[in-house]
C-alpha atoms as a PDB file:
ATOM      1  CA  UNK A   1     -51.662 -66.970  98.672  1.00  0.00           C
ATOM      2  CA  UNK A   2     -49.545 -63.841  98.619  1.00  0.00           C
ATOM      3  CA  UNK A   3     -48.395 -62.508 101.886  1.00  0.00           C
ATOM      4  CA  UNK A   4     -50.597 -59.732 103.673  1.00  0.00           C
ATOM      5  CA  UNK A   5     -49.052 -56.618 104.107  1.00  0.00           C
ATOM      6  CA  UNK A   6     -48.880 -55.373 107.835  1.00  0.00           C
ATOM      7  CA  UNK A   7     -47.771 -51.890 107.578  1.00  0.00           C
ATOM      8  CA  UNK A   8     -47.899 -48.547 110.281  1.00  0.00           C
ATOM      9  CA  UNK A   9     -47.547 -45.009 109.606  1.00  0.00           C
ATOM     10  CA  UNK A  10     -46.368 -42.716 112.536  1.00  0.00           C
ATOM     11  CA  UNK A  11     -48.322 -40.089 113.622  1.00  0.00           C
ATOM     12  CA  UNK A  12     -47.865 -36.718 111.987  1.00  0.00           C
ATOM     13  CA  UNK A  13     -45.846 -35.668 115.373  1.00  0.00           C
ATOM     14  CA  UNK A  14     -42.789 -36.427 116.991  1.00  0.00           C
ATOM     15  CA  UNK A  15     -43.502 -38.858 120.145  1.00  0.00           C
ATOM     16  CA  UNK A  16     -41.099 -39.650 122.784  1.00  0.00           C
ATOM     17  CA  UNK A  17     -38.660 -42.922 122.026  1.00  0.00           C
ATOM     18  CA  UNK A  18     -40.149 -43.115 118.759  1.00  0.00           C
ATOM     19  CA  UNK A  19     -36.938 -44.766 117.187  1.00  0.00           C
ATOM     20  CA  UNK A  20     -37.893 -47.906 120.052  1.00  0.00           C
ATOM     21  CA  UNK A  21     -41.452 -48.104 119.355  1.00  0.00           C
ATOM     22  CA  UNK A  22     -40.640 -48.232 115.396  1.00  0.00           C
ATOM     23  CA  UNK A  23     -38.296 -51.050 116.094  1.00  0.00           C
ATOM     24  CA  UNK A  24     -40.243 -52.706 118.464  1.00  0.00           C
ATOM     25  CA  UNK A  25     -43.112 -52.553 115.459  1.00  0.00           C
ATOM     26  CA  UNK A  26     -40.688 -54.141 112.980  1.00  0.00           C
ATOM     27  CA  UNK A  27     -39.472 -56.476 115.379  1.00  0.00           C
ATOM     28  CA  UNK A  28     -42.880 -57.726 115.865  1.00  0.00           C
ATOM     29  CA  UNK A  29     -44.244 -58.749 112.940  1.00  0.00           C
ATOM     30  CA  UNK A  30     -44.997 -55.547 110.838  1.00  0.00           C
ATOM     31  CA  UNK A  31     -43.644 -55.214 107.363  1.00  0.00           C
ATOM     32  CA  UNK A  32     -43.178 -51.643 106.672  1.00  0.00           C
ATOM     33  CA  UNK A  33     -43.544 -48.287 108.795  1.00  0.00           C
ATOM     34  CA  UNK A  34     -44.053 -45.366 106.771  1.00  0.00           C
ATOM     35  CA  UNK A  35     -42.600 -42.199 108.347  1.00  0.00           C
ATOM     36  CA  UNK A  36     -45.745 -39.558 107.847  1.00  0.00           C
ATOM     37  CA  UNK A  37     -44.807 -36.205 109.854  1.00  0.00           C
ATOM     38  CA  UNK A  38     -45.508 -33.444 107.185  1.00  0.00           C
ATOM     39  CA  UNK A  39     -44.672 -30.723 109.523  1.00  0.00           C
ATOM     40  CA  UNK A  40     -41.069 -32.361 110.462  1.00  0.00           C
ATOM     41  CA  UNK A  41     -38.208 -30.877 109.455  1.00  0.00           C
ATOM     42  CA  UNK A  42     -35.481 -32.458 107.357  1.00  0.00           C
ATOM     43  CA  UNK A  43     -33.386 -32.511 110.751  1.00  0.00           C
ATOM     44  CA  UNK A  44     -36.625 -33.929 112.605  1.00  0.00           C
ATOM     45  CA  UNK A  45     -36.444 -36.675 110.350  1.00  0.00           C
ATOM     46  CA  UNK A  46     -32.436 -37.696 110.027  1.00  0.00           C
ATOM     47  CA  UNK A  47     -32.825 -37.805 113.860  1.00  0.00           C
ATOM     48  CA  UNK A  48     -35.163 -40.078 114.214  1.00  0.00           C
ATOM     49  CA  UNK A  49     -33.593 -42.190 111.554  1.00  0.00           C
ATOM     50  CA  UNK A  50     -30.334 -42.302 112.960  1.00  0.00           C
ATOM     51  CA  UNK A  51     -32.108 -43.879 115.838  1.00  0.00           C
ATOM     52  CA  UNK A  52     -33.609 -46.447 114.243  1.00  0.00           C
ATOM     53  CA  UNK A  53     -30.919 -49.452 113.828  1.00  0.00           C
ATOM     54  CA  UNK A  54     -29.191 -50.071 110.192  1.00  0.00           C
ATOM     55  CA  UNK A  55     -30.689 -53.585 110.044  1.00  0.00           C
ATOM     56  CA  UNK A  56     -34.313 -52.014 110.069  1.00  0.00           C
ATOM     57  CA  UNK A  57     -34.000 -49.160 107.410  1.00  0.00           C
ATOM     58  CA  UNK A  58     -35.066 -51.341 104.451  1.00  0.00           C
ATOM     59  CA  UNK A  59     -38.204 -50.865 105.745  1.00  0.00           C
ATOM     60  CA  UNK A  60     -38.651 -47.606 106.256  1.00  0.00           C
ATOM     61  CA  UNK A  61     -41.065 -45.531 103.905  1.00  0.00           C
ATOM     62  CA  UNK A  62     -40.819 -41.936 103.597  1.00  0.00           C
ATOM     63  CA  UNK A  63     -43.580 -39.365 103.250  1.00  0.00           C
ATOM     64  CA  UNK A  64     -41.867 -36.418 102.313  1.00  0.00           C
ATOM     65  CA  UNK A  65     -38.029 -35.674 102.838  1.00  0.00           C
ATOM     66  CA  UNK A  66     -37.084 -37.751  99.982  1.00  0.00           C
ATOM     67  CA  UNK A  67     -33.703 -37.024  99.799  1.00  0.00           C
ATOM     68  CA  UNK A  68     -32.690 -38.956 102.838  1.00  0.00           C
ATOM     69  CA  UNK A  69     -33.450 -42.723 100.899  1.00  0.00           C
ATOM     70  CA  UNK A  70     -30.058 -43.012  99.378  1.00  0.00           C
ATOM     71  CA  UNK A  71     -28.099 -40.870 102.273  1.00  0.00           C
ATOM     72  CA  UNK A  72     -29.940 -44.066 105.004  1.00  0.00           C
ATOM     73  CA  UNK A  73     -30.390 -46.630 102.348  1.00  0.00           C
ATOM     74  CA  UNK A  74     -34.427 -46.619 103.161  1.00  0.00           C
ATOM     75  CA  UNK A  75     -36.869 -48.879 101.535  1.00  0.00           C
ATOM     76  CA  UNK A  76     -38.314 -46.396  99.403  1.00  0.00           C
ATOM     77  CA  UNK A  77     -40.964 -43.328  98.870  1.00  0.00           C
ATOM     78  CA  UNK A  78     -44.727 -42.940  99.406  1.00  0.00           C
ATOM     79  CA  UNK A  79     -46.402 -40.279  97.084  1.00  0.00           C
ATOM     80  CA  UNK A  80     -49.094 -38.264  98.194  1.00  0.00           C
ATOM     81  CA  UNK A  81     -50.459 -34.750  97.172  1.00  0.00           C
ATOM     82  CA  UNK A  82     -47.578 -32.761  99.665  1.00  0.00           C
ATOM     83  CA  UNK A  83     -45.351 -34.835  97.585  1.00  0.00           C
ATOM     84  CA  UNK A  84     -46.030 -36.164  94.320  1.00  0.00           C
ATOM     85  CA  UNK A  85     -42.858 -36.773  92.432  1.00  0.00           C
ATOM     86  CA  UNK A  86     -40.556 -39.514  93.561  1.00  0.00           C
ATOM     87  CA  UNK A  87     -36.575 -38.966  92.916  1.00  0.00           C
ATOM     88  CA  UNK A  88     -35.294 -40.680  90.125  1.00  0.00           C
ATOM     89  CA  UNK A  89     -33.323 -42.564  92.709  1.00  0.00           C
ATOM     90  CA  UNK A  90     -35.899 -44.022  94.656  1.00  0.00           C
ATOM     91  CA  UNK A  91     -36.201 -48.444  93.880  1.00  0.00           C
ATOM     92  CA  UNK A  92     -39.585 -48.660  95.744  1.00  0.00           C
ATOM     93  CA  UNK A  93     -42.497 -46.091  95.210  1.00  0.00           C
ATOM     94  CA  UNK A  94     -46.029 -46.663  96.381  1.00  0.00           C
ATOM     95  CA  UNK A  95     -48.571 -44.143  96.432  1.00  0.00           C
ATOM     96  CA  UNK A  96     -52.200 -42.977  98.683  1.00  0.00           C
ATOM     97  CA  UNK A  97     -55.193 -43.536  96.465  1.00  0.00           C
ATOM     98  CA  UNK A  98     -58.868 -41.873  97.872  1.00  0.00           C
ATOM     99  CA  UNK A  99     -61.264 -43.404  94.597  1.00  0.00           C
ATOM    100  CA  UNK A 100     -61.439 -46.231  92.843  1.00  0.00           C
ATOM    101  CA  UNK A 101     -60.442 -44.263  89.457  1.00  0.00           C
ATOM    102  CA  UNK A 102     -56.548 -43.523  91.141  1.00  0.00           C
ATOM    103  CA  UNK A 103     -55.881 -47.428  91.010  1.00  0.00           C
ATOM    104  CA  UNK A 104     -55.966 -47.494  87.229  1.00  0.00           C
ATOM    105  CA  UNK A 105     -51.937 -47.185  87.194  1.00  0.00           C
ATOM    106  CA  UNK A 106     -51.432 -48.661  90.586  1.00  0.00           C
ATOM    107  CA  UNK A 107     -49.373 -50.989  88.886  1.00  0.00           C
ATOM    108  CA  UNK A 108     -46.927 -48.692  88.439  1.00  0.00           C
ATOM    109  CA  UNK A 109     -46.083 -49.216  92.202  1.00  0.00           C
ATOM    110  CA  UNK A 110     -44.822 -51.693  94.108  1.00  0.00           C
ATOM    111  CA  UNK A 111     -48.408 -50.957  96.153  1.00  0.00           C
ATOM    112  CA  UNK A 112     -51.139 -48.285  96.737  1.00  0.00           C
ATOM    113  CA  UNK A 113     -53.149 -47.286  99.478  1.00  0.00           C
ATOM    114  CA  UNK A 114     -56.697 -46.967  99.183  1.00  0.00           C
ATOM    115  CA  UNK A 115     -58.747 -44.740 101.718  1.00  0.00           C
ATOM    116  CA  UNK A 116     -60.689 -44.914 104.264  1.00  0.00           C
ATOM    117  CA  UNK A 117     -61.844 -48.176 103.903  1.00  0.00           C
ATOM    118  CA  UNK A 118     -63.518 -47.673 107.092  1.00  0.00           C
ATOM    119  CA  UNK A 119     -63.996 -44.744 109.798  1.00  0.00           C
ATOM    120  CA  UNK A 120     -61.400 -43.148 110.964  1.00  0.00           C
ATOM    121  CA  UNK A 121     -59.536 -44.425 114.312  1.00  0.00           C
ATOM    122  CA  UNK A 122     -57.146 -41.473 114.374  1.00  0.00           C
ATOM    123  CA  UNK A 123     -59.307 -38.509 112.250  1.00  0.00           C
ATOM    124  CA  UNK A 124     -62.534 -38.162 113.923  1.00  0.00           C
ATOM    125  CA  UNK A 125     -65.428 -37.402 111.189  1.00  0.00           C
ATOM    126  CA  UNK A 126     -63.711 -39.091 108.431  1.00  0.00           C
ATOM    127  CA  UNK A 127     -65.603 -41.828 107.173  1.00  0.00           C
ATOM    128  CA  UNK A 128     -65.732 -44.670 105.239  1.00  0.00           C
ATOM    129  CA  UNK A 129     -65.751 -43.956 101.301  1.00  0.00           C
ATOM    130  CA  UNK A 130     -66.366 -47.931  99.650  1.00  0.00           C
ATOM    131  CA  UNK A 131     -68.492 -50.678  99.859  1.00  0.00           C
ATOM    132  CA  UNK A 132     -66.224 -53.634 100.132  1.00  0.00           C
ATOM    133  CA  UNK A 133     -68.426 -55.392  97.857  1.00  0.00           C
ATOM    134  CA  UNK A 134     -68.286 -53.510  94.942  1.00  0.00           C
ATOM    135  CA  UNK A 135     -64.434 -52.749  95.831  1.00  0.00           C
ATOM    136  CA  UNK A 136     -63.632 -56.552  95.485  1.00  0.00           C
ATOM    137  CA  UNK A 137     -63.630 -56.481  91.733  1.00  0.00           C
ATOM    138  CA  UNK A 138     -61.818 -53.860  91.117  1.00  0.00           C
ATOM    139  CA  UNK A 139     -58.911 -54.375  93.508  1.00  0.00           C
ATOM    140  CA  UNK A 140     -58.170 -58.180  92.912  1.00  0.00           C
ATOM    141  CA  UNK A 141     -54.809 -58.732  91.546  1.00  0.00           C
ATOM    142  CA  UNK A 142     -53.737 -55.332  92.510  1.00  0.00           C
ATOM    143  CA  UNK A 143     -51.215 -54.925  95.319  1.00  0.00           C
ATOM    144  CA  UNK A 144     -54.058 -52.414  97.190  1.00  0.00           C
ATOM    145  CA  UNK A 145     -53.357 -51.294 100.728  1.00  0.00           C
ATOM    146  CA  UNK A 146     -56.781 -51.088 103.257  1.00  0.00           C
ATOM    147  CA  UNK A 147     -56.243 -47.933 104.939  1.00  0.00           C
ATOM    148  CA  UNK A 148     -58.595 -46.011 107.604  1.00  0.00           C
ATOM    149  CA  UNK A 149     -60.448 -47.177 110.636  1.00  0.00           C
ATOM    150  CA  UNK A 150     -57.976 -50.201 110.251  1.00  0.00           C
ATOM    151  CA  UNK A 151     -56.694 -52.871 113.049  1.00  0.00           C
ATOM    152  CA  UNK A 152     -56.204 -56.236 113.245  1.00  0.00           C
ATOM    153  CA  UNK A 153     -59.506 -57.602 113.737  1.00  0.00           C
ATOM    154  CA  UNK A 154     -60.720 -56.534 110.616  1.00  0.00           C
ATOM    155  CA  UNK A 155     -57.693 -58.535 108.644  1.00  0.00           C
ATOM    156  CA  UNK A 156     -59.396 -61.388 107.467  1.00  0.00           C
ATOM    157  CA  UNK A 157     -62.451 -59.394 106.378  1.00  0.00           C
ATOM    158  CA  UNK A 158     -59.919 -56.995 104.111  1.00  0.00           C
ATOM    159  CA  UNK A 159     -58.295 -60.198 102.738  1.00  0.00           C
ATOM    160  CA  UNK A 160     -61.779 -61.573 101.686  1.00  0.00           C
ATOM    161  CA  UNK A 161     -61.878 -58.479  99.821  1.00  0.00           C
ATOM    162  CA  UNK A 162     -59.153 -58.468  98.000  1.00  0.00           C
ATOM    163  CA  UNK A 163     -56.892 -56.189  99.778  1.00  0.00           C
ATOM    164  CA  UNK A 164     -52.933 -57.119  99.669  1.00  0.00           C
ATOM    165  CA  UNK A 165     -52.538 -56.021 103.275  1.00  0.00           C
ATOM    166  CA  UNK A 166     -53.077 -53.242 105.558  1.00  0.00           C
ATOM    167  CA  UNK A 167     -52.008 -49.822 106.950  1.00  0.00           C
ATOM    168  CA  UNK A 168     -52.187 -48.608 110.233  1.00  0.00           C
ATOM    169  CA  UNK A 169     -52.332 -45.580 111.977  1.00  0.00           C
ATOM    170  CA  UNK A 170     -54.854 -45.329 114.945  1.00  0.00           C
ATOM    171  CA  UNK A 171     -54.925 -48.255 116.676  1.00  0.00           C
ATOM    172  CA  UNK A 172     -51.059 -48.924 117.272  1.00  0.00           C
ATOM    173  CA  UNK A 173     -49.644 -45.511 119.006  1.00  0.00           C
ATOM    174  CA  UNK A 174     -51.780 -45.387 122.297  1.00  0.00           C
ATOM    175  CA  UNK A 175     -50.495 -49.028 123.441  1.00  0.00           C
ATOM    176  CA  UNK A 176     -48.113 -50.474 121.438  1.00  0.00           C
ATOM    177  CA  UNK A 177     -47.823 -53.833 123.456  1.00  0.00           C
ATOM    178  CA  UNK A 178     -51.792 -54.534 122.999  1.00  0.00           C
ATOM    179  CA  UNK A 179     -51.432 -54.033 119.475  1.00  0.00           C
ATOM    180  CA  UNK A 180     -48.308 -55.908 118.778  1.00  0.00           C
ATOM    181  CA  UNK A 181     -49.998 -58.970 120.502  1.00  0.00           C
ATOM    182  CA  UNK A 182     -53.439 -58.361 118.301  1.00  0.00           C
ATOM    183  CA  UNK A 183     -51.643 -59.262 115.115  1.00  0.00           C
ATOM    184  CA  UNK A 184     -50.933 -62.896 116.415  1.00  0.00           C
END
């Protein structure tokens, strides 16, 4: 069986010691965080970068400020509709799906995510848009990301489904200690 992919986006704003808490994620088991603050500016960003250690970058995900992969030697891009065009220099490109008809060319990407799979933790009122049943067929094979109303608990139920891992938003930033000890 492939590995199941643990990744965390931030939240949209700056938080204090971010740079820590992003380590502490990627020292703890988590694959990938995806740095999501659309209202950030390009200075935001390189400063919370420059924070994070060298040995971590690799797995860093951008949102938007693509120029900064190749300047920090990040792990790659996520497309969304703020930004829909990755660089011609980015290696690694996955890419937020909200219907089943986006994952036709998902295999373009290393993966997609595909949401909400489930309420919302951190968007109040946005709800679940798939019935994991009739998802399972259409996602197995794919690399397809479970995103929305997503923790830990609900791993082996998303596997079952044919989901190549998970994305996080919600449940990590309030306690980052209880979460990091959920995943095991």
């Amino acid at each position: 069986m492939n590995k199941f992919l643990k990744i965390v986006i931030t939240e949209p704003e700056m938080i204090p010691d971010e740079a820590a808490k992003i380590e502490r994620l990627l020292e703890g088991g988590i694959d990938f965080v995806h740095i999501r603050k659309p209202g950030a500016s390009l200075r935001d960003i390189k400063n919370l970068i420059e924070d994070i250690p060298y040995v971590f970058r690799k797995r860093l995900k951008l949102h938007g400020h693509f120029e900064l992969i190749n300047e920090f030697n990040l792990g790659g891009v996520h497309l969304n509709s703020r930004c829909p065009v990755a660089p011609p220099t980015a290696h690694s490109i996955s890419r937020s799906c909200h219907t089943l008809d986006e994952l036709e060319d998902c295999n373009k990407f290393e993966y997609v995510t595909l949401s909400p799979i489930f309420d919302s933790i951190s968007k109040p009122g946005y709800q679940s848009a798939f019935d994991l049943e009739k998802i399972k067929g259409k996602i197995e094979g794919k690399s397809v990301i479970a995103l929305g109303g997503v923790d830990p608990s609900k791993f082996s139920i998303l596997r079952a489904s044919g989901f190549a891992g998970a994305a996080m938003l919600g449940c990590v930033w309030k306690d980052i200690d209880s979460f990091l000890s959920s995943l095991n």
